[in-house]
N, C-alpha and C. Protein backbone atom coordinates (compact mmCIF):
# COMPACT_ATOMS: atom_id res chain seq x y z
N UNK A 1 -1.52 -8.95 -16.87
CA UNK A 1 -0.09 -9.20 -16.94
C UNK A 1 0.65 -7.93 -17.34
N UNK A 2 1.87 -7.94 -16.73
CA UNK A 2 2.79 -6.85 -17.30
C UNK A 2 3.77 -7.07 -17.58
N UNK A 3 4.65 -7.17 -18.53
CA UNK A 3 5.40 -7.62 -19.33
C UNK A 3 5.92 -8.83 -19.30
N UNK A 4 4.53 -9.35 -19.73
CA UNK A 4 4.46 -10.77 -19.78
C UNK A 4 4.53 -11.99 -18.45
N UNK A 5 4.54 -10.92 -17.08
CA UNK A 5 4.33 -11.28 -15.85
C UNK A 5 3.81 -11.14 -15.11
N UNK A 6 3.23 -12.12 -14.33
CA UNK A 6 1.24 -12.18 -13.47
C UNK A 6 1.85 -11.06 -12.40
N UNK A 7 1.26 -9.96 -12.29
CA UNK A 7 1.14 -8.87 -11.11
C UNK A 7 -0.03 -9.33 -10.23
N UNK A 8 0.51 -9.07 -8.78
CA UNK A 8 -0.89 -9.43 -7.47
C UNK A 8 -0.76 -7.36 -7.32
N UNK A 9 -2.28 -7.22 -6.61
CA UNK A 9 -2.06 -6.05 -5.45
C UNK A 9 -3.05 -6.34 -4.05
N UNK A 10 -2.12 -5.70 -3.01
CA UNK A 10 -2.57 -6.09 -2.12
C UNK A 10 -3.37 -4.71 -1.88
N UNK A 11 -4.46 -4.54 -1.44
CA UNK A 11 -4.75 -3.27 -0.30
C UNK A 11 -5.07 -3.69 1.27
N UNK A 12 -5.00 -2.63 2.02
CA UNK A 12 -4.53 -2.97 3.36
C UNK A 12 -5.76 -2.44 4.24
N UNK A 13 -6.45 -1.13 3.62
CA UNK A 13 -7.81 -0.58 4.28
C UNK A 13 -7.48 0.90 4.43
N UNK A 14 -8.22 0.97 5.08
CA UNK A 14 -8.71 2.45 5.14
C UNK A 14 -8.26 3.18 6.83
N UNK A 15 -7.45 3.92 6.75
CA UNK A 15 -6.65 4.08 8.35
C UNK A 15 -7.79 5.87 8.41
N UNK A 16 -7.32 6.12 10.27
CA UNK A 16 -7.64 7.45 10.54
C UNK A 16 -7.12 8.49 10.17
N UNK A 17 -6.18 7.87 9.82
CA UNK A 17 -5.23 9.50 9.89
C UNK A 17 -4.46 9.38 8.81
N UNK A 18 -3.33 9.98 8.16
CA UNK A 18 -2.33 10.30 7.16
C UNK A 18 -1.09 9.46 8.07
N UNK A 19 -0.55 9.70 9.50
CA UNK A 19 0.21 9.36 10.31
C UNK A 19 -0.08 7.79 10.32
N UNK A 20 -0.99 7.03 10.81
CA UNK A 20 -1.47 5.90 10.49
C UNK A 20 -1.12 5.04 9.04
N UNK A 21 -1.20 5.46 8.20
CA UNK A 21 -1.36 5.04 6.74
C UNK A 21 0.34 5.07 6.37
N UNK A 22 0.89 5.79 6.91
CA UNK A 22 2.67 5.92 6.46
C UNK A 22 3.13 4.91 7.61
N UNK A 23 2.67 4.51 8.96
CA UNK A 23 3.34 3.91 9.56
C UNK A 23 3.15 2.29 8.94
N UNK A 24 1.49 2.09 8.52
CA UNK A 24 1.83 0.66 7.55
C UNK A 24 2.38 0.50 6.49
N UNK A 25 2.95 1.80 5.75
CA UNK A 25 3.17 1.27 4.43
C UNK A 25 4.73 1.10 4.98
N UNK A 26 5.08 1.67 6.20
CA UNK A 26 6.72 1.23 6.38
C UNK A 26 6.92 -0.09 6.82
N UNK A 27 5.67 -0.36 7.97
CA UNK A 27 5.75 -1.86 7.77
C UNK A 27 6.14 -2.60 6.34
N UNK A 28 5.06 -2.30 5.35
CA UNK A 28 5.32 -2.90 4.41
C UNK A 28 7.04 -2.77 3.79
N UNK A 29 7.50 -1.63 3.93
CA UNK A 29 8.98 -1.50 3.25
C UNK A 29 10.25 -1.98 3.69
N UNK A 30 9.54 -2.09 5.09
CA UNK A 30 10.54 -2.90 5.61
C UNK A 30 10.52 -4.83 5.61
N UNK A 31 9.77 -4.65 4.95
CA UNK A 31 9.69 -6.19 4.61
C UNK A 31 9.65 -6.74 2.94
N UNK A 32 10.24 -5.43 2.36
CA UNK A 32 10.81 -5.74 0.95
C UNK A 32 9.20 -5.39 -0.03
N UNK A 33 8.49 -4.85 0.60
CA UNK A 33 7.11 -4.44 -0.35
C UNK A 33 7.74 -3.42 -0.69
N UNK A 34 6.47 -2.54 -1.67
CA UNK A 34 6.63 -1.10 -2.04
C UNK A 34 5.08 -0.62 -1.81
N UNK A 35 4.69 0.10 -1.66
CA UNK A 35 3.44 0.67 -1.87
C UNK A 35 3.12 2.48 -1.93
N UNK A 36 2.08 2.95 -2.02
CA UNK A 36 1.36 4.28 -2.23
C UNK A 36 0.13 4.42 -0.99
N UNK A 37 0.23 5.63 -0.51
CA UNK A 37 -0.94 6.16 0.48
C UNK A 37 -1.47 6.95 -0.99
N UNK A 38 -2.89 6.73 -0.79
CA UNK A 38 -4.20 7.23 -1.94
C UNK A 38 -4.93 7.89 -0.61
N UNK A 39 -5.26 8.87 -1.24
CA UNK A 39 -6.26 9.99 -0.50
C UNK A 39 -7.57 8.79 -0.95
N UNK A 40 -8.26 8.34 0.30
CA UNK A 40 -9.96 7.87 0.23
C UNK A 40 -10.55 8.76 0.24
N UNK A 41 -11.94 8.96 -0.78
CA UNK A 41 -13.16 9.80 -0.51
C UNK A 41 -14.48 9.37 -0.28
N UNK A 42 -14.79 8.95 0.77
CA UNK A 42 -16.32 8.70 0.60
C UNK A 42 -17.38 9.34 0.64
């Protein structure tokens, strides 16, 4: 909880490219989300 209210997170996966990964998170912004592109390392 964070201040005193249940938080969800979603993750979405693992894309090819940097170009890829910004075009879903705009999906997401344009539908009232917020999110972060994280550098994956495997």
């Amino acid at each position: 909880m964070l201040d005193g209210k249940k938080k969800y997170r979603v993750k979405t996966g693992i894309f090819e490219s940097y170009g890829e990964a910004e075009s879903a998170l705009e999906i997401l912004k344009t539908n009232k989300f917020s999110g972060i592109i994280k550098k994956y390392n495997s």
